[in-house]
N, C-alpha and C. Protein backbone atom coordinates (compact mmCIF):
# COMPACT_ATOMS: atom_id res chain seq x y z
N UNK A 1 10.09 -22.66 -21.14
CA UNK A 1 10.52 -23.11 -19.84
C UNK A 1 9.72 -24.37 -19.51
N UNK A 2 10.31 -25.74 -19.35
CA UNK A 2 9.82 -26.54 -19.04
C UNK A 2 10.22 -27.11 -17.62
N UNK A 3 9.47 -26.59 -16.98
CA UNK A 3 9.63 -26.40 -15.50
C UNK A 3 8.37 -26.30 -14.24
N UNK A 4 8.49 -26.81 -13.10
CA UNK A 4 7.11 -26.88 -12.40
C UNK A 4 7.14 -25.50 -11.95
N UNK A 5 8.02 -24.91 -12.54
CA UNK A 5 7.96 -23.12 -11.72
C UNK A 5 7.43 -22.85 -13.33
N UNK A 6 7.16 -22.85 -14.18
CA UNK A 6 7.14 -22.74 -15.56
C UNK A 6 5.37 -21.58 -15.00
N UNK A 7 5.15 -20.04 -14.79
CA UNK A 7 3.71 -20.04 -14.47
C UNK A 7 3.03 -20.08 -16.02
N UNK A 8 3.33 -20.04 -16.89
CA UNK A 8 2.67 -19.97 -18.60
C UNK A 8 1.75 -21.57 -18.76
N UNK A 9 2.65 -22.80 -18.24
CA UNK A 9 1.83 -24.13 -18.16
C UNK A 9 0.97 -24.04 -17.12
N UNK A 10 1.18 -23.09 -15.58
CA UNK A 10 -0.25 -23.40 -14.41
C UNK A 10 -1.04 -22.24 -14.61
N UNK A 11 -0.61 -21.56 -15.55
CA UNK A 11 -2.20 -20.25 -15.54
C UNK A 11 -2.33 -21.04 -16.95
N UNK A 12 -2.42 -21.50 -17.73
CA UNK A 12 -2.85 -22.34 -19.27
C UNK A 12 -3.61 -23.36 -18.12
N UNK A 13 -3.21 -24.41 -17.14
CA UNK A 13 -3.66 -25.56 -16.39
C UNK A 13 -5.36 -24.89 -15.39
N UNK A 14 -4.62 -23.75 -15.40
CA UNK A 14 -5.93 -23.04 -14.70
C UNK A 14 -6.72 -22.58 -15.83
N UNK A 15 -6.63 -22.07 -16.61
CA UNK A 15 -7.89 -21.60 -17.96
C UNK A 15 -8.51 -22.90 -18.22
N UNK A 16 -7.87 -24.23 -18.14
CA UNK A 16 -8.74 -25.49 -19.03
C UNK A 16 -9.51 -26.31 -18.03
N UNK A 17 -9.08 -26.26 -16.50
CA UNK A 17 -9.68 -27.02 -15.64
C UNK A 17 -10.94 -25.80 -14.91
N UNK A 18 -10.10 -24.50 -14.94
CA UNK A 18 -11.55 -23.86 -14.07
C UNK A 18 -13.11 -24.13 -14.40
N UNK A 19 -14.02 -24.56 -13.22
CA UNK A 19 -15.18 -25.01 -13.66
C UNK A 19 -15.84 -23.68 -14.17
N UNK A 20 -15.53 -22.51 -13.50
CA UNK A 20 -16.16 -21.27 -13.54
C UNK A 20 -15.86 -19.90 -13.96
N UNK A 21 -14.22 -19.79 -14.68
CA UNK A 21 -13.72 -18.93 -15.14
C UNK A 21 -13.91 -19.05 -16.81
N UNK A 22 -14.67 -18.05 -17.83
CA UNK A 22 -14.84 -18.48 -19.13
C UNK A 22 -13.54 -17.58 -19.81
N UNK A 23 -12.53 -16.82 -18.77
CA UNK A 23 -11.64 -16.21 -19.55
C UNK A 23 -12.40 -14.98 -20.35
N UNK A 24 -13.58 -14.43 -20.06
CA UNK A 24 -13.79 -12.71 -20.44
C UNK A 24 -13.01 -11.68 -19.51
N UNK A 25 -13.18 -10.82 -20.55
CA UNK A 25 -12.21 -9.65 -19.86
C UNK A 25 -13.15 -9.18 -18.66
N UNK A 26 -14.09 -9.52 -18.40
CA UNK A 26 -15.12 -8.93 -17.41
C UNK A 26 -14.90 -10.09 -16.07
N UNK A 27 -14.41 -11.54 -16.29
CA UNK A 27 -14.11 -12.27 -15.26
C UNK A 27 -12.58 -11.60 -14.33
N UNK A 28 -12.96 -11.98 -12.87
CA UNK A 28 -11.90 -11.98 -12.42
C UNK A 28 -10.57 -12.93 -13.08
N UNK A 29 -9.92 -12.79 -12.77
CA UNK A 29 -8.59 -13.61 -13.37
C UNK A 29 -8.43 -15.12 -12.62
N UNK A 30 -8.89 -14.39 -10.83
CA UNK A 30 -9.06 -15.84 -9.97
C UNK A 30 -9.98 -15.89 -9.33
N UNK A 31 -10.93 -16.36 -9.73
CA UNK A 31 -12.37 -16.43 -8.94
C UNK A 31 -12.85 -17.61 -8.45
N UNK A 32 -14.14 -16.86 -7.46
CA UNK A 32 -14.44 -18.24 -6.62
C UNK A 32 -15.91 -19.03 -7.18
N UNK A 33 -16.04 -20.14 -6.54
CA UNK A 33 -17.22 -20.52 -7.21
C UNK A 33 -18.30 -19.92 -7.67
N UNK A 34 -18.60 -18.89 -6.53
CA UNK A 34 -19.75 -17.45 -6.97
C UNK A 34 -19.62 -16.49 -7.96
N UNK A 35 -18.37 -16.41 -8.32
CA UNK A 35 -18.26 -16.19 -9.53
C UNK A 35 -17.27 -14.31 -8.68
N UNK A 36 -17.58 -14.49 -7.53
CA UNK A 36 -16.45 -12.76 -6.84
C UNK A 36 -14.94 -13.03 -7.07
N UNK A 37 -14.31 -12.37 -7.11
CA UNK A 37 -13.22 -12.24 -7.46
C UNK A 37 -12.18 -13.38 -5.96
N UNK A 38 -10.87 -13.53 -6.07
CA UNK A 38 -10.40 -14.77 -5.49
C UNK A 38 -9.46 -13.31 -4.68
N UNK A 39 -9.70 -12.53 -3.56
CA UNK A 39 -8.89 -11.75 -2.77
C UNK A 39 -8.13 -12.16 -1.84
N UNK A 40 -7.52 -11.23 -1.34
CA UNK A 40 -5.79 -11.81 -0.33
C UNK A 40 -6.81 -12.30 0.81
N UNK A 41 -7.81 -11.62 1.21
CA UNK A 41 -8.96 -11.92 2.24
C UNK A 41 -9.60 -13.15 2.56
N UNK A 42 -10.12 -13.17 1.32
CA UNK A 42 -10.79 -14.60 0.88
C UNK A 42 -9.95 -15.60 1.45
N UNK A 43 -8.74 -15.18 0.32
CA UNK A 43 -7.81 -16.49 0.67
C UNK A 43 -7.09 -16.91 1.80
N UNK A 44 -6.73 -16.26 2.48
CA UNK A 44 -6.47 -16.01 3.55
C UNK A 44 -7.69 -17.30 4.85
N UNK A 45 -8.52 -16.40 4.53
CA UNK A 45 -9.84 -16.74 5.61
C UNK A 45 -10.02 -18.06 5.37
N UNK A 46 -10.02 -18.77 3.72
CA UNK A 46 -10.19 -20.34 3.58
C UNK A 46 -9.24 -20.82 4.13
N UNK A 47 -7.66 -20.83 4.29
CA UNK A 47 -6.56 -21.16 4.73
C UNK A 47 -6.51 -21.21 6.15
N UNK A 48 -7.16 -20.16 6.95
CA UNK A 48 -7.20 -20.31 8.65
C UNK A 48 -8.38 -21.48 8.50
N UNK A 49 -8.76 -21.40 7.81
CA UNK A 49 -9.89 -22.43 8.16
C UNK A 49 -9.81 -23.94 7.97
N UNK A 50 -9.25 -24.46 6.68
CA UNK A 50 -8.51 -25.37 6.34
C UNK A 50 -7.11 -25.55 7.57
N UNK A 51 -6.48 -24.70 7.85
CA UNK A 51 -5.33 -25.14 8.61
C UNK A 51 -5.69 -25.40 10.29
N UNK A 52 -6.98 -24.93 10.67
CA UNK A 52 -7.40 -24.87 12.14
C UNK A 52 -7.03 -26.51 12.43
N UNK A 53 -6.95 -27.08 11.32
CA UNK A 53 -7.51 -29.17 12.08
C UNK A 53 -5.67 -29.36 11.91
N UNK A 54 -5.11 -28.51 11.88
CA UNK A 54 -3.50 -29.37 12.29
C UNK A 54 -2.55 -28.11 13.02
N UNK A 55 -2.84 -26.69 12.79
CA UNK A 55 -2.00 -26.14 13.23
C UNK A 55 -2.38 -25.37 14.61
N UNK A 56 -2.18 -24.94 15.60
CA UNK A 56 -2.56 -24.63 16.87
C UNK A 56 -3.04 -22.89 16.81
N UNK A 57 -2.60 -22.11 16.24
CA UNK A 57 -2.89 -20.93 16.26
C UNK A 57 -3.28 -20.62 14.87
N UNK A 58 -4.10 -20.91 14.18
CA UNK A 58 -4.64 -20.75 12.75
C UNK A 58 -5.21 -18.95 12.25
N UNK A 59 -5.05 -18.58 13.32
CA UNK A 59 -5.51 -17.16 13.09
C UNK A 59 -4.33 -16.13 12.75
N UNK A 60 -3.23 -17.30 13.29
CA UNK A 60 -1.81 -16.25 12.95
C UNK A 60 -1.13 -16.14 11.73
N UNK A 61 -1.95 -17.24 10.65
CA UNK A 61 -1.51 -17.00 9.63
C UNK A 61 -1.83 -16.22 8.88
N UNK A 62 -0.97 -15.80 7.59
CA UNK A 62 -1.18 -14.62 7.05
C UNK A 62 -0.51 -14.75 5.52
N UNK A 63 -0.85 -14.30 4.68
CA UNK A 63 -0.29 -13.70 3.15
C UNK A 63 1.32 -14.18 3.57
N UNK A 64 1.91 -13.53 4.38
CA UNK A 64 3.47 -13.89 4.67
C UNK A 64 3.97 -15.36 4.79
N UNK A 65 2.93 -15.80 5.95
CA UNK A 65 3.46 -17.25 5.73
C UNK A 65 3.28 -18.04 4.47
N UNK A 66 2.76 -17.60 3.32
CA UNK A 66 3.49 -18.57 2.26
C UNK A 66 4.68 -17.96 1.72
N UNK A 67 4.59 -16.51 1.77
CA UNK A 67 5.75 -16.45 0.93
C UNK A 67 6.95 -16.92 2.16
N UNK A 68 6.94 -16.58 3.33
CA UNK A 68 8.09 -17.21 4.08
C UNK A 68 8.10 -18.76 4.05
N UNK A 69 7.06 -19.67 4.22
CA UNK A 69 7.64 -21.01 3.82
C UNK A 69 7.85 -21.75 2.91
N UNK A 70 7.40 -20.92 1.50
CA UNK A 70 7.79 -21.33 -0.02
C UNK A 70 9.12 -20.36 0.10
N UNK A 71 10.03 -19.90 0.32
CA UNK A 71 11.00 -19.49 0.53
C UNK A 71 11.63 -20.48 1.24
N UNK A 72 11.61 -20.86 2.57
CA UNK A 72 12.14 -21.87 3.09
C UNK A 72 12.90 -22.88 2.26
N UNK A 73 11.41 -23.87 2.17
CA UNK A 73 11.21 -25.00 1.57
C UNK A 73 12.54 -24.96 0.00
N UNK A 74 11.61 -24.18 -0.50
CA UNK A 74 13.07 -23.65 -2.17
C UNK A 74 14.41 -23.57 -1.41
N UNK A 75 15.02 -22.89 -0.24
CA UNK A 75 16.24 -22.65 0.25
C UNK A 75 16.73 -23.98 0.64
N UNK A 76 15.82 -25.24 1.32
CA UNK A 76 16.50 -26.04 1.76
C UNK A 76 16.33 -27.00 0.95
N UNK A 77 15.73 -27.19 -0.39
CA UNK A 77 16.12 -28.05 -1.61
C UNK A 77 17.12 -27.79 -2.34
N UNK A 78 17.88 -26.59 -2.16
CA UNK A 78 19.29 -26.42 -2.43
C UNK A 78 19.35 -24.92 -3.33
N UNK A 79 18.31 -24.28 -3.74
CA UNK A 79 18.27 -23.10 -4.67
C UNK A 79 19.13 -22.11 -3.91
N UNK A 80 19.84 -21.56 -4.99
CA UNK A 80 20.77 -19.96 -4.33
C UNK A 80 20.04 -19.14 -3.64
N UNK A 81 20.58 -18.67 -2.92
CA UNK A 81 19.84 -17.36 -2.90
C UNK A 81 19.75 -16.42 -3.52
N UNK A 82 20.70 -16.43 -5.15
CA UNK A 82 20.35 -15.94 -6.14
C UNK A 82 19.30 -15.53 -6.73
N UNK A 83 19.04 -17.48 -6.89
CA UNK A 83 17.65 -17.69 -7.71
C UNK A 83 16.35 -17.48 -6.65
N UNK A 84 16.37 -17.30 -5.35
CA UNK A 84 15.62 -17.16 -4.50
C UNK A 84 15.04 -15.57 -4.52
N UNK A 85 15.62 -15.21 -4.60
CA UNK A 85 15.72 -13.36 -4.93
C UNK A 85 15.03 -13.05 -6.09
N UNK A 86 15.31 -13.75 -7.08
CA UNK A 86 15.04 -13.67 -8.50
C UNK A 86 13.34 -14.76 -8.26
N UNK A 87 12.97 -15.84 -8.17
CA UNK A 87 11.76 -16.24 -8.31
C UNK A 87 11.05 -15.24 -6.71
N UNK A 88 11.55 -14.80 -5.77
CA UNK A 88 10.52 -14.65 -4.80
C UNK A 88 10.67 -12.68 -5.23
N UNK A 89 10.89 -12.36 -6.37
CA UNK A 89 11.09 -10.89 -6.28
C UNK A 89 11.65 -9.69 -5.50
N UNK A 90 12.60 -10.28 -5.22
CA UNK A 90 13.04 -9.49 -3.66
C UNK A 90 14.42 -7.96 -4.54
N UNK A 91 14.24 -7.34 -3.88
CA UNK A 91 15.41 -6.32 -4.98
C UNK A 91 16.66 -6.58 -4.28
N UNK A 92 16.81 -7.26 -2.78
CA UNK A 92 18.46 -7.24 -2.48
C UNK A 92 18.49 -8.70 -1.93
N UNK A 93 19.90 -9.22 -1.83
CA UNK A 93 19.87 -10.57 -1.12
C UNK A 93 19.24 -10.45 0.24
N UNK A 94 19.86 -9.08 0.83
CA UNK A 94 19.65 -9.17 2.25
C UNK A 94 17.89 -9.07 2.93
N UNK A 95 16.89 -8.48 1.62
CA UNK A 95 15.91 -8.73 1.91
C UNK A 95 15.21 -10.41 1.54
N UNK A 96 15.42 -10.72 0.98
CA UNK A 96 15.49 -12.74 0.65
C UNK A 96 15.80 -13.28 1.98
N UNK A 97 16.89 -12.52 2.80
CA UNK A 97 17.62 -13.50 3.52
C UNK A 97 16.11 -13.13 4.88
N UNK A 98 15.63 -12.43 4.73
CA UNK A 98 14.57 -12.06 6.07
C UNK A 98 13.63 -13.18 6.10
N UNK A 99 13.95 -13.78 5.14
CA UNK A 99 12.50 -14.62 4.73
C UNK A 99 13.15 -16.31 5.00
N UNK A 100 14.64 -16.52 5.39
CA UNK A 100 14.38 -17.61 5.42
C UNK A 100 15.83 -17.56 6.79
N UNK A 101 15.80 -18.54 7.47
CA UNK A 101 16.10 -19.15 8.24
C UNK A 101 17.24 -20.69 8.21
N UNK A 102 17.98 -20.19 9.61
CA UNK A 102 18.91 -21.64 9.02
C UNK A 102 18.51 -22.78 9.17
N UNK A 103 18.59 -23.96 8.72
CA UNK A 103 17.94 -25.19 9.47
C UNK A 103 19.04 -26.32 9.03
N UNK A 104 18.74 -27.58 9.28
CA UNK A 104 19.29 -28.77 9.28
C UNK A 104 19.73 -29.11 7.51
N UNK A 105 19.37 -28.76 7.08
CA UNK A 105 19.44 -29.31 5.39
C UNK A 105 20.50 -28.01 4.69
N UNK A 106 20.10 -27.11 5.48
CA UNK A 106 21.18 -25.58 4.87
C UNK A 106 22.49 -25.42 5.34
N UNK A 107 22.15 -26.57 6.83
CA UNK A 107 23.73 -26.76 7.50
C UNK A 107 24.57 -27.17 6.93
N UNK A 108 23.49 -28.06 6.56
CA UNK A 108 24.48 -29.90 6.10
C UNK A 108 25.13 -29.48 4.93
N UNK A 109 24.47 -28.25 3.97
CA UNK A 109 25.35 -28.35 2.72
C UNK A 109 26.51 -27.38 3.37
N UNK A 110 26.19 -26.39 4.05
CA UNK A 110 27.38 -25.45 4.52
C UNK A 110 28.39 -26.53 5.01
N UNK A 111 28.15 -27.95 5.89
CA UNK A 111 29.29 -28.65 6.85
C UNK A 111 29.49 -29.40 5.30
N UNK A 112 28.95 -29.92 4.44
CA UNK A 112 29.27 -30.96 3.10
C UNK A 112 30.59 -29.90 2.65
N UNK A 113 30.30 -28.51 2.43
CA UNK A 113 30.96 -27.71 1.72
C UNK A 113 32.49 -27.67 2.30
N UNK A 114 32.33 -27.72 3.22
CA UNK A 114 33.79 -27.64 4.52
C UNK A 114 34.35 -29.08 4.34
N UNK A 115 33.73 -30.16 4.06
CA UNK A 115 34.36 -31.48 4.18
C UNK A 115 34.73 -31.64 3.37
N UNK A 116 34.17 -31.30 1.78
CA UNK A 116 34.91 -30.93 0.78
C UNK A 116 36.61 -30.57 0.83
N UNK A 117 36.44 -29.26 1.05
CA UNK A 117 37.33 -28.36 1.39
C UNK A 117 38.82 -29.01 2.02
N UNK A 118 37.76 -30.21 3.28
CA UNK A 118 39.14 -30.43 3.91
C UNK A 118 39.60 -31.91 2.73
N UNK A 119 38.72 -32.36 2.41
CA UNK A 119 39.85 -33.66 1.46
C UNK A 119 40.30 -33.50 0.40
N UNK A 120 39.87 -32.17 -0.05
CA UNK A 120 40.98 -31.17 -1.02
C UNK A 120 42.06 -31.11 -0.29
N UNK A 121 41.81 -30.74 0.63
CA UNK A 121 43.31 -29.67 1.49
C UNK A 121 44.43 -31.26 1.89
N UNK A 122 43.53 -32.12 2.27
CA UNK A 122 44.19 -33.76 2.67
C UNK A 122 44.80 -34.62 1.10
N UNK A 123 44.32 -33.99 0.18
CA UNK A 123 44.70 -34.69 -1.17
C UNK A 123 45.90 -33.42 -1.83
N UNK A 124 46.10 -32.28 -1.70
CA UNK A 124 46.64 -31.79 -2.30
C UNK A 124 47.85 -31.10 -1.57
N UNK A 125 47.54 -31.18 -0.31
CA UNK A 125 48.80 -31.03 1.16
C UNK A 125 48.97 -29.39 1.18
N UNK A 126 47.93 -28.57 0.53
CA UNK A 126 48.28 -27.49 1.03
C UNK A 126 46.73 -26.40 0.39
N UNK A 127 46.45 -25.52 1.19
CA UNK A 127 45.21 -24.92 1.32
C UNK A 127 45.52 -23.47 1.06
N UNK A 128 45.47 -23.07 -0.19
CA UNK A 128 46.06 -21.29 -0.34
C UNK A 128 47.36 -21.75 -0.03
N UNK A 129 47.98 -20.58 0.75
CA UNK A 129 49.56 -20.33 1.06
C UNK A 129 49.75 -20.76 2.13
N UNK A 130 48.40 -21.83 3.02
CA UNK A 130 49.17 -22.73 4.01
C UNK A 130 49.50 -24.20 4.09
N UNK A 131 50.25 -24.51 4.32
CA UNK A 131 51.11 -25.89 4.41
C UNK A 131 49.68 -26.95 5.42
N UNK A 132 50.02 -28.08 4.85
CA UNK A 132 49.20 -28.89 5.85
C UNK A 132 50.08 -29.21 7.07
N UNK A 133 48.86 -29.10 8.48
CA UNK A 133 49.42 -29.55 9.16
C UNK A 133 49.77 -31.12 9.40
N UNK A 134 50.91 -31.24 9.81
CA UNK A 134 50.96 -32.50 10.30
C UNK A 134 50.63 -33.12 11.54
C-alpha cells in the first residue's frame, strides 16, 4: 500500500526516527521521552495543553475529538462512507454516520450530484419514465 494512510510506512517512520524507543519487547510500543509508556491520559493532557493557546475550552477535549474530526475532515475530502467505516473501524454505516456531520463541502457534492442529474435529464429529455418538462 503506497499510501499516506499506508500505517506499515508510519510505524517503520516511527522505529527509525524515535530518539528513545530501541524496539525491545520490554519497550512500550509508544513512549515518552522518560522512557513510560505513551497513554490515552498522557496524550490527552499534552493536547489540552498544546490546544489551550487557540481553542477556548481546552479541557473539553477528549480521545473522541480526534476520532470525530479525522472523520470529518476524510468525509469532506470526498471518502465514502464506505471507506470511512472501513479505515475508522466502525461495524455499521449508521455508527460512522454519528461521527460526522453535514457541512459546506458534503453539500456541494450532494447539490454537484443533482446538477449532474439535471443536464443529464436536459441532454437526454427524459429522467426514468418521466418526460421533460417543458
Amino acid at each position: 500500500m503506497a499510501s499516506v494512510l499506508d500505517p506499515t510506512f508510519w510505524m517503520g517512520n516511527y522505529a527509525v526516527r524515535h530518539r528513545y524507543w530501541t524496539g525491545k519487547t520490554e519497550n512500550p510500543l509508544f513512549m515518552m521521552s522518560d522512557g513510560l509508556a505513551l497513554t490515552r491520559s498522557r496524550m490527552i493532557e499534552w493536547f489540552r495543553a498544546k490546544a489551550g493557546a487557540w481553542h477556548p475550552n481546552p479541557e473539553k477535549l477528549n480521545g473522541i475529538s480526534f476520532r470525530r474530526g479525522g472523520a470529518q475532515v476524510l468525509r469532506e475530502q470526498g471518502i465514502s462512507m464506505d471507506e470511512l467505516g472501513v479505515l475508522g473501524r466502525w461495524l455499521t454505516m449508521r455508527a460512522a454516520a454519528r461521527y460526522v456531520k453535514l457541512t459546506d463541502p458534503i453539500l456541494d457534492r450532494f447539490a454537484n450530484a443533482f446538477d449532474r442529474a439535471a443536464a443529464k435529464l436536459g441532454k437526454e429529455g427524459t429522467f426514468g419514465d418521466f418526460q421533460k418538462l417543458e
